[in-house]
PDB file of N, CA and C in Angstrom:
ATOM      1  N   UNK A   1     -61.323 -63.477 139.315  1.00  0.00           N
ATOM      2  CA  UNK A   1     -60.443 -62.728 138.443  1.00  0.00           C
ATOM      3  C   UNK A   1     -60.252 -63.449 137.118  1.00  0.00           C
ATOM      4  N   UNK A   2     -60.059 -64.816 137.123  1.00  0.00           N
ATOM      5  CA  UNK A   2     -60.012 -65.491 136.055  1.00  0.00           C
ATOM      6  C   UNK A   2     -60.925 -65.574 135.101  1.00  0.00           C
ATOM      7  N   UNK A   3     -61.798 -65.271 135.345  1.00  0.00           N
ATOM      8  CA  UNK A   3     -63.715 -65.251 135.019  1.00  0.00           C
ATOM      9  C   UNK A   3     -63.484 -63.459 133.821  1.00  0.00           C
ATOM     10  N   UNK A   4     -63.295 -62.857 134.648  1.00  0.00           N
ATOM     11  CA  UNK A   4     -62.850 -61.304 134.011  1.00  0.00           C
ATOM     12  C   UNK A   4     -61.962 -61.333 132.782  1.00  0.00           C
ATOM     13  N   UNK A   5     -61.000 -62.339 133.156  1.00  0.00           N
ATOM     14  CA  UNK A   5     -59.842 -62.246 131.967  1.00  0.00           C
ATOM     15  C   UNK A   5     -60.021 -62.882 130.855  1.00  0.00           C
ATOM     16  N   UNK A   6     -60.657 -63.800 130.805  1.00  0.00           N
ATOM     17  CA  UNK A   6     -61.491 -65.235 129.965  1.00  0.00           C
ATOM     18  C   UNK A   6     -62.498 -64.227 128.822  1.00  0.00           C
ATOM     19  N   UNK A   7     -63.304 -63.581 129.622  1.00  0.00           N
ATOM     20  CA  UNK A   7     -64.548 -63.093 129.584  1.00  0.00           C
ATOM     21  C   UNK A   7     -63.810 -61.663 128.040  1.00  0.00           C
ATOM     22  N   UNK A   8     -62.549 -60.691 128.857  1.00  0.00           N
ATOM     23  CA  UNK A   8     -62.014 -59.099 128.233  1.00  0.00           C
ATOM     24  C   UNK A   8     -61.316 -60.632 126.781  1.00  0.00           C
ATOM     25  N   UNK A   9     -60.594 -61.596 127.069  1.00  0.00           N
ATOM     26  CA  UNK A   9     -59.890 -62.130 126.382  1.00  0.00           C
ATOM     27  C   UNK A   9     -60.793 -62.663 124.778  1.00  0.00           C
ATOM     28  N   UNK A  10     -62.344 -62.693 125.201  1.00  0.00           N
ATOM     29  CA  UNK A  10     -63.387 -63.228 124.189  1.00  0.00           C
ATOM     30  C   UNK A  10     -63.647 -62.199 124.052  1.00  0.00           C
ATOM     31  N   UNK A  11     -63.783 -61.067 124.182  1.00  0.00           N
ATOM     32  CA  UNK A  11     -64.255 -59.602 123.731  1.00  0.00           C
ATOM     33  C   UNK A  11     -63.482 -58.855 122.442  1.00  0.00           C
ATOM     34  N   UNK A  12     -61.978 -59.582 122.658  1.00  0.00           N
ATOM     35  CA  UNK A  12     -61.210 -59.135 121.939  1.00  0.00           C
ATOM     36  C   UNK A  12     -61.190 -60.099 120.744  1.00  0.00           C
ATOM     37  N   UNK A  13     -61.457 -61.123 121.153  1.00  0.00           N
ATOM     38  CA  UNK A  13     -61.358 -61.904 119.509  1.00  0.00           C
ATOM     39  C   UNK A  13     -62.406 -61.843 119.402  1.00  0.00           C
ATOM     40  N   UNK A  14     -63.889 -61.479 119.527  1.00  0.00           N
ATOM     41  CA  UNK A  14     -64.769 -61.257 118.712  1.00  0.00           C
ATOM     42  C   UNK A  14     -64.674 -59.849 117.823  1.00  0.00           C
ATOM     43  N   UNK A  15     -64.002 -58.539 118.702  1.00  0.00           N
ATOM     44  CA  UNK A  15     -63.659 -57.759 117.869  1.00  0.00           C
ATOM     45  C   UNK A  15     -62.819 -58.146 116.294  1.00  0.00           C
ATOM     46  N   UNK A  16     -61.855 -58.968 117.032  1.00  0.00           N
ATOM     47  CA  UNK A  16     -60.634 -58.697 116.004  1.00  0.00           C
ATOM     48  C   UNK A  16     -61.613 -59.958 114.469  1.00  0.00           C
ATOM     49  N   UNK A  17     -62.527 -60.848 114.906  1.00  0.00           N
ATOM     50  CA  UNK A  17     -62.977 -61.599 114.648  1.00  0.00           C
ATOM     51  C   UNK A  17     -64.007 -60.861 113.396  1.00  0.00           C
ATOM     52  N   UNK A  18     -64.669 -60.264 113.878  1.00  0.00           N
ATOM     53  CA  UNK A  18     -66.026 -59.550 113.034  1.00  0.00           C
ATOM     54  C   UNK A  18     -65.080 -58.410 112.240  1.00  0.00           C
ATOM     55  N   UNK A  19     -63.955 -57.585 112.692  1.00  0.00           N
ATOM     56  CA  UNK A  19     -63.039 -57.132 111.551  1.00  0.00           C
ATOM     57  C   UNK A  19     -62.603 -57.371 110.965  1.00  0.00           C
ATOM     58  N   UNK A  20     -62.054 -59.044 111.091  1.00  0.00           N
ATOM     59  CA  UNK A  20     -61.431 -59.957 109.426  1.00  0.00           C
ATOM     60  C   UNK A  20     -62.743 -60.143 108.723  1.00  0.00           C
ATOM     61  N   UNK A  21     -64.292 -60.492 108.863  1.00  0.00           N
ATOM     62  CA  UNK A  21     -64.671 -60.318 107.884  1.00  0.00           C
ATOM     63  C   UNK A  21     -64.933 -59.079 106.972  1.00  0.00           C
ATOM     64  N   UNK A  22     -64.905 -58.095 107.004  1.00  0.00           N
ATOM     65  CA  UNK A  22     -65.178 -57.049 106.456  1.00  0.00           C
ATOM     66  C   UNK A  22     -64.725 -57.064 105.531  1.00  0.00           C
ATOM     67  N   UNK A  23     -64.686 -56.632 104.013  1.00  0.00           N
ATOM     68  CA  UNK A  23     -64.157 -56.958 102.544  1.00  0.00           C
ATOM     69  C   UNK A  23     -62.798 -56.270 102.132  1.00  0.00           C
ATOM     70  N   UNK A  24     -62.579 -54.673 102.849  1.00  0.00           N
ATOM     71  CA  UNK A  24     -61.806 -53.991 103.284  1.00  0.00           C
ATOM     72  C   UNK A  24     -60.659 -54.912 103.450  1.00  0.00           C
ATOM     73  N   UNK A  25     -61.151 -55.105 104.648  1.00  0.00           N
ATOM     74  CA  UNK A  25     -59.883 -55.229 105.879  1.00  0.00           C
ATOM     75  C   UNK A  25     -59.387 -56.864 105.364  1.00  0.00           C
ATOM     76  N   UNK A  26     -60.302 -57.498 104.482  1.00  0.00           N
ATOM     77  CA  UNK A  26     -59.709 -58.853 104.231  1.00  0.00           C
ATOM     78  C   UNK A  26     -58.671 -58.343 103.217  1.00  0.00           C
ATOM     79  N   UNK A  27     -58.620 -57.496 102.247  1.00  0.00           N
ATOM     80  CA  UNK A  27     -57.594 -57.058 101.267  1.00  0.00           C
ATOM     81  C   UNK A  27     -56.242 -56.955 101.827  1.00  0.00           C
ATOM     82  N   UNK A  28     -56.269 -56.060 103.386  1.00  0.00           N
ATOM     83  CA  UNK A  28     -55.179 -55.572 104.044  1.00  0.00           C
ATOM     84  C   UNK A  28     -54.652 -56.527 104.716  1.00  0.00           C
ATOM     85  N   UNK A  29     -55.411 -57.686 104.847  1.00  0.00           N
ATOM     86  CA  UNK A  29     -54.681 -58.838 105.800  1.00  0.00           C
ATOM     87  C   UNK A  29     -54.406 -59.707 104.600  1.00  0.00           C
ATOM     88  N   UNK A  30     -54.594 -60.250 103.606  1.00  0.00           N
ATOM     89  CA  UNK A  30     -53.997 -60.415 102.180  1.00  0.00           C
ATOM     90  C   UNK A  30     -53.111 -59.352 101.756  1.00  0.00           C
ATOM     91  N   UNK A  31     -52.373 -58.783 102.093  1.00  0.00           N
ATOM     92  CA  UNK A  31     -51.584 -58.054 101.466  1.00  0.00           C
ATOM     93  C   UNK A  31     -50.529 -57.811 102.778  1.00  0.00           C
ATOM     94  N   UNK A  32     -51.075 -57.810 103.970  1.00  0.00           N
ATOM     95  CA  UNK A  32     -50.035 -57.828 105.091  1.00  0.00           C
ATOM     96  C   UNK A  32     -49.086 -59.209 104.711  1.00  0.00           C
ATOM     97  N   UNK A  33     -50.188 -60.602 104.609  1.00  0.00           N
ATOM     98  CA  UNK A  33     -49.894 -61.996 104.620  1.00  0.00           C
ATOM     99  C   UNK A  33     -48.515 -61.877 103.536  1.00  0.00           C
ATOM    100  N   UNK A  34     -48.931 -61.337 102.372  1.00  0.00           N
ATOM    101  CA  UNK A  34     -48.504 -61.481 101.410  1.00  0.00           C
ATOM    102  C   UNK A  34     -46.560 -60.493 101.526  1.00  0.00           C
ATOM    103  N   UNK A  35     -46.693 -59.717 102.459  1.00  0.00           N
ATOM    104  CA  UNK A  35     -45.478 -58.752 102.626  1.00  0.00           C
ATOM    105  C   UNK A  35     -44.492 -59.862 103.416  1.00  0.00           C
ATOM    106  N   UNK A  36     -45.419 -60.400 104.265  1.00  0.00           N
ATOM    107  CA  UNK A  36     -44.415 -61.363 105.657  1.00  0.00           C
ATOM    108  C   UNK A  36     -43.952 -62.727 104.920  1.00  0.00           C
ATOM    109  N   UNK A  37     -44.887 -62.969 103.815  1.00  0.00           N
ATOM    110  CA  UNK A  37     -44.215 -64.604 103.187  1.00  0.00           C
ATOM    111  C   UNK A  37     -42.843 -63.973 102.251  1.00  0.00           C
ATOM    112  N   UNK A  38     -43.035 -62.597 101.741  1.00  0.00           N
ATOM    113  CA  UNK A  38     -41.762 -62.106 100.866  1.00  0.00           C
ATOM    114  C   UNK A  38     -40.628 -62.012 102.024  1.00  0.00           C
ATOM    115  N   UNK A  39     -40.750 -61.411 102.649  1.00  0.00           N
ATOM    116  CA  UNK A  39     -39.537 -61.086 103.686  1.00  0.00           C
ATOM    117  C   UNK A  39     -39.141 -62.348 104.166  1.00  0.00           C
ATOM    118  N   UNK A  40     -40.089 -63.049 104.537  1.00  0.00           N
ATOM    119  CA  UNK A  40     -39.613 -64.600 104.755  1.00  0.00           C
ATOM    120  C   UNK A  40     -38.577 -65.542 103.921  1.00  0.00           C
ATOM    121  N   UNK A  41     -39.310 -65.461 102.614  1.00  0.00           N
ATOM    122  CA  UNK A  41     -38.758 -66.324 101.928  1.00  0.00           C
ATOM    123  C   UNK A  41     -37.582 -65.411 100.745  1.00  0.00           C
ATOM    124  N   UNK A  42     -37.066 -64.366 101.536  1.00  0.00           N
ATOM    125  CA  UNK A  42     -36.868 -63.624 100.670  1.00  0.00           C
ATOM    126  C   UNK A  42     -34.839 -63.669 100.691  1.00  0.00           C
ATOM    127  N   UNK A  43     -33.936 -64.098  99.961  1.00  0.00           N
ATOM    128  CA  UNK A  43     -32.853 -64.917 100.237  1.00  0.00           C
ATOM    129  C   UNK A  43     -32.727 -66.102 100.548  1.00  0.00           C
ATOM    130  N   UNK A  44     -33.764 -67.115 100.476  1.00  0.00           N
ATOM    131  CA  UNK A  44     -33.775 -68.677 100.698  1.00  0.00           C
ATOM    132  C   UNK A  44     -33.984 -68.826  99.414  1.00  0.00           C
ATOM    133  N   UNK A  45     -32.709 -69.776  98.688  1.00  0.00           N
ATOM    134  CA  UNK A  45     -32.364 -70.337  97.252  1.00  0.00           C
ATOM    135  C   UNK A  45     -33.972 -71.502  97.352  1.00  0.00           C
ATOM    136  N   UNK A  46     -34.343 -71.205  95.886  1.00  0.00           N
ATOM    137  CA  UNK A  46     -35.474 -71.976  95.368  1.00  0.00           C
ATOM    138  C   UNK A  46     -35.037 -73.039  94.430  1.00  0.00           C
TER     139      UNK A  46
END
């Protein structure tokens, strides 16, 4: 069973893996990145 889960668990980060390179989808994860550091830092005195 462990062999199965290892195995679906590398399936999925090669998906998610070969979709960050795409030129697209790197814009949207630069611009996701870029929403979560505002909300973050967003009311913490500079």
């Amino acid at each position: 069973m462990g062999i199965l889960k290892k195995a679906g668990a590398l399936g999925v980060a090669k998906l998610v893996y070969d979709q960050a390179r795409k030129p697209q989808n790197q814009e949207r994860i630069k611009q996701a990145m870029n929403r979560v550091k505002d909300r973050r830092d967003h009311g913490r005195p500079r």
